[in-house]
PDB file of N, CA and C in Angstrom:
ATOM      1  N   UNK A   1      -4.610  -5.754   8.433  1.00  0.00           N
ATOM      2  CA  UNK A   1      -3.535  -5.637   7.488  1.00  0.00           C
ATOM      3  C   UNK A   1      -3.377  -6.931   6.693  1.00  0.00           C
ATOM      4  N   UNK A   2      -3.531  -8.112   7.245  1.00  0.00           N
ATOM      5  CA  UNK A   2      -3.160  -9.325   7.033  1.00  0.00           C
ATOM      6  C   UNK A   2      -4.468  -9.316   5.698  1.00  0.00           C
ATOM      7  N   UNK A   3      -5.529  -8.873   5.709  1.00  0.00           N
ATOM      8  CA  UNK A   3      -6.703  -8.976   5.153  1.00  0.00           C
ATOM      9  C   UNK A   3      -6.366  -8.180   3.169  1.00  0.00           C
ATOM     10  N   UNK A   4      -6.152  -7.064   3.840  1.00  0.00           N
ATOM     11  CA  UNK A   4      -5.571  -6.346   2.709  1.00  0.00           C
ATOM     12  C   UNK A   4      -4.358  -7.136   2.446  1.00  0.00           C
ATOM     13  N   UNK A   5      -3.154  -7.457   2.541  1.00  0.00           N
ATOM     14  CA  UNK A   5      -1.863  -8.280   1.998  1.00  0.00           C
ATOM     15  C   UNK A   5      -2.933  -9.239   1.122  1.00  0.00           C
ATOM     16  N   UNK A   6      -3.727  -9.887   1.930  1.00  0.00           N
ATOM     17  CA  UNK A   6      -4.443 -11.297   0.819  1.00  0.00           C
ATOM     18  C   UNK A   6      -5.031 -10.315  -0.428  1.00  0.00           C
ATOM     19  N   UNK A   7      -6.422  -9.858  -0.083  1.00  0.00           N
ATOM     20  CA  UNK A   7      -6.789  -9.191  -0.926  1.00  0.00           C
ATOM     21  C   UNK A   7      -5.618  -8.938  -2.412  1.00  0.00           C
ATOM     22  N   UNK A   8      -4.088  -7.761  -2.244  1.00  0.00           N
ATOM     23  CA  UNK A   8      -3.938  -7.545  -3.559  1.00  0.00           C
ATOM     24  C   UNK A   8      -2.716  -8.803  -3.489  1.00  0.00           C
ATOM     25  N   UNK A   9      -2.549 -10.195  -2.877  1.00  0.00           N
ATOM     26  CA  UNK A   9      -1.945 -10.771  -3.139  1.00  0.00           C
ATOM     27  C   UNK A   9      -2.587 -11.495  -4.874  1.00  0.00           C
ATOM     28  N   UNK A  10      -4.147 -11.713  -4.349  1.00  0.00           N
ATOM     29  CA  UNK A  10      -4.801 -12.441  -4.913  1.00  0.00           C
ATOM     30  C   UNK A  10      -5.191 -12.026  -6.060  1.00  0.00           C
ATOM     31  N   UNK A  11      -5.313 -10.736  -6.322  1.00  0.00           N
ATOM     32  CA  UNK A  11      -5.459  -9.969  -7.480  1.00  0.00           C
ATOM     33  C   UNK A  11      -4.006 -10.550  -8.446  1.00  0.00           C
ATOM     34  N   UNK A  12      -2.689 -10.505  -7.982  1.00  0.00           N
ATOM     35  CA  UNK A  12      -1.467 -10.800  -8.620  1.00  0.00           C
ATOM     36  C   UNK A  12      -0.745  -9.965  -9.180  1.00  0.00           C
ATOM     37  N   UNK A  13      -1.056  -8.693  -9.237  1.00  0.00           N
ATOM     38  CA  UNK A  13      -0.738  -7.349  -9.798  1.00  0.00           C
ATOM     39  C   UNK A  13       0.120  -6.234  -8.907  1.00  0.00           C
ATOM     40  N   UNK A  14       0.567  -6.004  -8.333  1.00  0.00           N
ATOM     41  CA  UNK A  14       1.195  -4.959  -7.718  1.00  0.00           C
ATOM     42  C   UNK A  14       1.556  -3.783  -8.479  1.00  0.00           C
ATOM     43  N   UNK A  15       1.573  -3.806  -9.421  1.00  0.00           N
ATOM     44  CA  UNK A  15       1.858  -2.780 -10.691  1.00  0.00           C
ATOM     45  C   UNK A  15       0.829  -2.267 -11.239  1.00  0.00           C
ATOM     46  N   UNK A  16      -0.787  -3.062 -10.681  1.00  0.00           N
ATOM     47  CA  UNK A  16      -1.740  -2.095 -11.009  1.00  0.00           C
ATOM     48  C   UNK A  16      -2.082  -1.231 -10.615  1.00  0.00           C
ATOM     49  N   UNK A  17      -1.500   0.143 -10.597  1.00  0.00           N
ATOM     50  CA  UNK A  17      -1.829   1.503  -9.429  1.00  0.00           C
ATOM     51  C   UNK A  17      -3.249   1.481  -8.926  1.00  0.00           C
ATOM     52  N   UNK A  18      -4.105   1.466 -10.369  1.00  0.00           N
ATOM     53  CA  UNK A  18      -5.640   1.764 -10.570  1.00  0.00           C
ATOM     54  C   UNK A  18      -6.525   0.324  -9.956  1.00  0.00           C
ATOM     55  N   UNK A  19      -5.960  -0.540  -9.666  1.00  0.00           N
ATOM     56  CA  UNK A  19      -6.964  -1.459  -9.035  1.00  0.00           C
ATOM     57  C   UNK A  19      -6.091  -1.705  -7.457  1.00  0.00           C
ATOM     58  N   UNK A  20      -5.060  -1.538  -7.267  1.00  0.00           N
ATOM     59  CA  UNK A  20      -4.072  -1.622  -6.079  1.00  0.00           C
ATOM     60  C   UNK A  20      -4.800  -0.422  -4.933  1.00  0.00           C
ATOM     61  N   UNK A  21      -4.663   0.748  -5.919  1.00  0.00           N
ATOM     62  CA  UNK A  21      -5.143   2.243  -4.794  1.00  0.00           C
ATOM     63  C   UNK A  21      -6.524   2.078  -4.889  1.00  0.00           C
ATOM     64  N   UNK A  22      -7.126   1.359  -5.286  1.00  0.00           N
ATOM     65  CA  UNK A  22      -8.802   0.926  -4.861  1.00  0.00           C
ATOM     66  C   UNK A  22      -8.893   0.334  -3.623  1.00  0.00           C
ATOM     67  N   UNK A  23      -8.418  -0.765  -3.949  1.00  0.00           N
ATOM     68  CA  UNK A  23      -8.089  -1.547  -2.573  1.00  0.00           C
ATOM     69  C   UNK A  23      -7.682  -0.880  -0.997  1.00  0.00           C
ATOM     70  N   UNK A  24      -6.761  -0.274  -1.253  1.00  0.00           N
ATOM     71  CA  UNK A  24      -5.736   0.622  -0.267  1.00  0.00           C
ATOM     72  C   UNK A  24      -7.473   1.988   0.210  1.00  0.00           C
ATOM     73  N   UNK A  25      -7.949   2.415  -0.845  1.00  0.00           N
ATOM     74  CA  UNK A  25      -8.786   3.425  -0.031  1.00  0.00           C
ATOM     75  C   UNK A  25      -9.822   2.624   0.632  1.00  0.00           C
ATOM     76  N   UNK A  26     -10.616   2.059  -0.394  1.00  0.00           N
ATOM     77  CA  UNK A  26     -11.384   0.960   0.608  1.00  0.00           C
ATOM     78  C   UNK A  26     -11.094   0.976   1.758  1.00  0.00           C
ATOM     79  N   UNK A  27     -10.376   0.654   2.801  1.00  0.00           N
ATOM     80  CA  UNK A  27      -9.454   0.319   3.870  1.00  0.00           C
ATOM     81  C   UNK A  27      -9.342   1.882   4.461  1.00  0.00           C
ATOM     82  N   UNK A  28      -9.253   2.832   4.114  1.00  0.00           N
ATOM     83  CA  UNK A  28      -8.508   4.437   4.576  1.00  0.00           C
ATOM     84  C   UNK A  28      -9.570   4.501   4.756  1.00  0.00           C
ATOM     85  N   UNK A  29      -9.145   5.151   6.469  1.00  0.00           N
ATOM     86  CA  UNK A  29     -10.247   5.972   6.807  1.00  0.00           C
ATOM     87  C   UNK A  29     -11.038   5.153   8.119  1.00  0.00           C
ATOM     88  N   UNK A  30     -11.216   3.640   8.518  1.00  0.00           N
ATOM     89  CA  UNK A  30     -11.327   3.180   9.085  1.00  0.00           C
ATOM     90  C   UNK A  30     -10.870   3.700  10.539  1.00  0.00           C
ATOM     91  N   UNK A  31     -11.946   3.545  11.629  1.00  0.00           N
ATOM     92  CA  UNK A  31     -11.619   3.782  12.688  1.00  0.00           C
ATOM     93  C   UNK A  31     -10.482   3.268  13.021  1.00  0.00           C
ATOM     94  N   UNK A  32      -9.827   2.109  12.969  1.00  0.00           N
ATOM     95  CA  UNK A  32      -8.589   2.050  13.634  1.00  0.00           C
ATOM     96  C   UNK A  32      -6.687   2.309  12.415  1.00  0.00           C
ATOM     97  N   UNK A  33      -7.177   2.687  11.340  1.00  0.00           N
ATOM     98  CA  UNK A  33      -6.404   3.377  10.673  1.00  0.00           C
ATOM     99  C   UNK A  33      -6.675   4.683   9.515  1.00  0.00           C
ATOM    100  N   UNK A  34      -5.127   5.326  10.482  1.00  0.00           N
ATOM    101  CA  UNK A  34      -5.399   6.799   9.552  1.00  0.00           C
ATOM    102  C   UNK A  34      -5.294   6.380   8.336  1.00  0.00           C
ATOM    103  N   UNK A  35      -4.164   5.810   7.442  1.00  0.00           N
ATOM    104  CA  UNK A  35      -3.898   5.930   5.810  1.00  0.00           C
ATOM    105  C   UNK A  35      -3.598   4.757   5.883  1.00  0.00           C
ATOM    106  N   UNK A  36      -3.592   3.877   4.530  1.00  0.00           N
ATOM    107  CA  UNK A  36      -3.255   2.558   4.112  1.00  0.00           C
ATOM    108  C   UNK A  36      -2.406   2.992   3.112  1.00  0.00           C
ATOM    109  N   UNK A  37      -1.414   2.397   2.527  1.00  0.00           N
ATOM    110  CA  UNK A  37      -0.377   2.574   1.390  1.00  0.00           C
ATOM    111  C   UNK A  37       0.233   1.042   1.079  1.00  0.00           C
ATOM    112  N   UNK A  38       0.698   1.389   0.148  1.00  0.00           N
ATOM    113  CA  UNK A  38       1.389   0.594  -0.138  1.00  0.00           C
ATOM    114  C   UNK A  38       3.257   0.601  -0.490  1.00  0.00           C
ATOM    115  N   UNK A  39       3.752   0.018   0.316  1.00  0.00           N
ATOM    116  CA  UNK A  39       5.472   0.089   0.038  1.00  0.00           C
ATOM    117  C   UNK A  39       6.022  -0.746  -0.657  1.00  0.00           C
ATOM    118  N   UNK A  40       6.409  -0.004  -1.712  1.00  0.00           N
ATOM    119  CA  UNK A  40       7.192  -1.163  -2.981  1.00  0.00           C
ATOM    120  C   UNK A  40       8.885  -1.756  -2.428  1.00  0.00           C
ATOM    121  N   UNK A  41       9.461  -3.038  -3.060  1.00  0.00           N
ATOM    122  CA  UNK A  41      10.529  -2.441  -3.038  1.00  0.00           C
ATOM    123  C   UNK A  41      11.736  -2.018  -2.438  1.00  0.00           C
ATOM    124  N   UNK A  42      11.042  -1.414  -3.767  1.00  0.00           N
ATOM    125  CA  UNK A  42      12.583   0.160  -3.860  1.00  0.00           C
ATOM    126  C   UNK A  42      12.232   1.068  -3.090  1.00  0.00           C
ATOM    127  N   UNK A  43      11.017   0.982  -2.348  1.00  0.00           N
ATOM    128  CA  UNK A  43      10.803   2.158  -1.106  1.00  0.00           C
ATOM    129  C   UNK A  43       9.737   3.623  -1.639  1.00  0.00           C
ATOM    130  N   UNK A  44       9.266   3.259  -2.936  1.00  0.00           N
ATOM    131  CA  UNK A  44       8.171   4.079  -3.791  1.00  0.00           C
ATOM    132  C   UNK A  44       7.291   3.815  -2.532  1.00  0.00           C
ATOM    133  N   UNK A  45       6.119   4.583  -2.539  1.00  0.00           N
ATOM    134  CA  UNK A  45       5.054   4.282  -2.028  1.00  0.00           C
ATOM    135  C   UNK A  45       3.688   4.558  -2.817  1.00  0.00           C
ATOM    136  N   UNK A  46       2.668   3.800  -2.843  1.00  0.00           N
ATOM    137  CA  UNK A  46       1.807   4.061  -3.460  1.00  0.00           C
ATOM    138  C   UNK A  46       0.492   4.414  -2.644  1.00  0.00           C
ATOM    139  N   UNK A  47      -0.590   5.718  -2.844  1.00  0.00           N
ATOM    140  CA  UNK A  47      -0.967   6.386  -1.716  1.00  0.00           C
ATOM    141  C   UNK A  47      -2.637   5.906  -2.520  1.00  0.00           C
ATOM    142  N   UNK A  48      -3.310   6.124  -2.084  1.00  0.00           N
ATOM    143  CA  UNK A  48      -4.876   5.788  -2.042  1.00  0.00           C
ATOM    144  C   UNK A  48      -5.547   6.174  -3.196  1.00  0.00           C
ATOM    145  N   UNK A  49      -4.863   7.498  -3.420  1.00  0.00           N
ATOM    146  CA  UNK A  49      -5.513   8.376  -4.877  1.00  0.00           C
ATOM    147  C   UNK A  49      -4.605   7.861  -6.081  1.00  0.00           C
ATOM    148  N   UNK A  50      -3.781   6.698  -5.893  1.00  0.00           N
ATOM    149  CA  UNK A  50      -2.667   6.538  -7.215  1.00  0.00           C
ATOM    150  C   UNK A  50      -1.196   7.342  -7.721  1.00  0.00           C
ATOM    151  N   UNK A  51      -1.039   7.858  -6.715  1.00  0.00           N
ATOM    152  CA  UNK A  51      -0.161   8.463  -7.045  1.00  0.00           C
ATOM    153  C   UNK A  51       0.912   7.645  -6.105  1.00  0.00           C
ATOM    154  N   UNK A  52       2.217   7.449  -6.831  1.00  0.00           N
ATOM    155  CA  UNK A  52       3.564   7.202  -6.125  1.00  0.00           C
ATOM    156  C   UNK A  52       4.099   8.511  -5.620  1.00  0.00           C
ATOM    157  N   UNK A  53       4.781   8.404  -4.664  1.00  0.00           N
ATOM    158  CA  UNK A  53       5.820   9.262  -3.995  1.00  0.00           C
ATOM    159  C   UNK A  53       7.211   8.547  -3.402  1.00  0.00           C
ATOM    160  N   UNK A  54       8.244   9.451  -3.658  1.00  0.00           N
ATOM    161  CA  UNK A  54       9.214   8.673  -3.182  1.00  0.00           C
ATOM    162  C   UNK A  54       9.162   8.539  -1.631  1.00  0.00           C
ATOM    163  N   UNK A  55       9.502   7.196  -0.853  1.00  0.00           N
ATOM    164  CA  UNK A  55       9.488   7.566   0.747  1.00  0.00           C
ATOM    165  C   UNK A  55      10.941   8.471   1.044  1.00  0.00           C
ATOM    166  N   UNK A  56      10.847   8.967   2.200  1.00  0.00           N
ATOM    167  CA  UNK A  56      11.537   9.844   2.844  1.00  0.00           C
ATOM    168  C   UNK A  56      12.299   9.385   3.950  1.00  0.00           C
ATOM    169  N   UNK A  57      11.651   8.269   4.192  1.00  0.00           N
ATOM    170  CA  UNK A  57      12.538   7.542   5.775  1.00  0.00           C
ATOM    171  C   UNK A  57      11.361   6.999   6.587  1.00  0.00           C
ATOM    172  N   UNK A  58      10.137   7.157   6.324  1.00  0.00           N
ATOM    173  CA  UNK A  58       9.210   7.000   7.356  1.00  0.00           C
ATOM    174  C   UNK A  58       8.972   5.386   7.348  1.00  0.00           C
ATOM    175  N   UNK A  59       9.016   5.290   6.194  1.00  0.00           N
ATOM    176  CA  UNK A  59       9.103   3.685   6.239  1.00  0.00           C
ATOM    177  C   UNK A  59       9.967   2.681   5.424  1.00  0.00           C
ATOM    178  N   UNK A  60      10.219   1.707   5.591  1.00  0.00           N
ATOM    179  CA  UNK A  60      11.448   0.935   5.512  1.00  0.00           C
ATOM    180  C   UNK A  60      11.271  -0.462   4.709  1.00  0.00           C
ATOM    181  N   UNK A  61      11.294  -0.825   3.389  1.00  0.00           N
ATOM    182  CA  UNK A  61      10.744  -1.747   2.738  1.00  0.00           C
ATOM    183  C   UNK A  61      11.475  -3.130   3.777  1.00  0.00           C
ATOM    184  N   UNK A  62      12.339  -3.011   3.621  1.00  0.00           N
ATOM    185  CA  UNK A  62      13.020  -4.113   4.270  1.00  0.00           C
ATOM    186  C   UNK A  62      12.672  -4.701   6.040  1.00  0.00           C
ATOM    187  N   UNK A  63      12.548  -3.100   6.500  1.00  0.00           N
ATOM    188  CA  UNK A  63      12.199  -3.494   7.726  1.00  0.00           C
ATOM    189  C   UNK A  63      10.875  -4.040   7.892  1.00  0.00           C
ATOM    190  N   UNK A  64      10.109  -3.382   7.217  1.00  0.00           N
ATOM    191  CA  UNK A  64       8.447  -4.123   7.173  1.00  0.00           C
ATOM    192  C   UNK A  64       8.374  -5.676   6.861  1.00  0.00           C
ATOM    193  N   UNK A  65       9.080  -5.829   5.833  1.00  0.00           N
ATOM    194  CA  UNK A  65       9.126  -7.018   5.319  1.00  0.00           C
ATOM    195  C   UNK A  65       9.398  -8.384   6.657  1.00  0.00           C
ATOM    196  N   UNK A  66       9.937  -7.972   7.513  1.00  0.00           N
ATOM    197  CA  UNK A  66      10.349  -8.615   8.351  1.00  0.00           C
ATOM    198  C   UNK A  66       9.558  -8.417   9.506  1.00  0.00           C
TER     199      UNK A  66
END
């Protein structure tokens, strides 16, 4: 995880869906994780194929953060 955080730290973009959900699939699928995403925020999530969805409760911007 720590690997990916650097990765799109270093890019500087978080707002790039199209180079962000590159990154994020790269990563999906790996034996030791089912899905990679990304949590904005405001609690958007951004999913592998580029698409946002609103979260639902499953995950917690704030709590992650910490």
């Amino acid at each position: 995880m720590n690997l990916i955080a650097k990765e799109i730290a270093a890019y500087g973009n978080i707002y790039d869906t199209d180079v962000i959900s590159s990154i994020l699939g790269a990563y999906d699928g790996d034996d030791w994780m089912e899905q990679v995403v990304l949590v904005y925020p405001d609690n958007l999530i951004l999913l592998k194929d580029g698409r946002m969805v609103e979260n639902y409760g499953g995950i917690d911007y704030d709590k992650e953060i910490k």
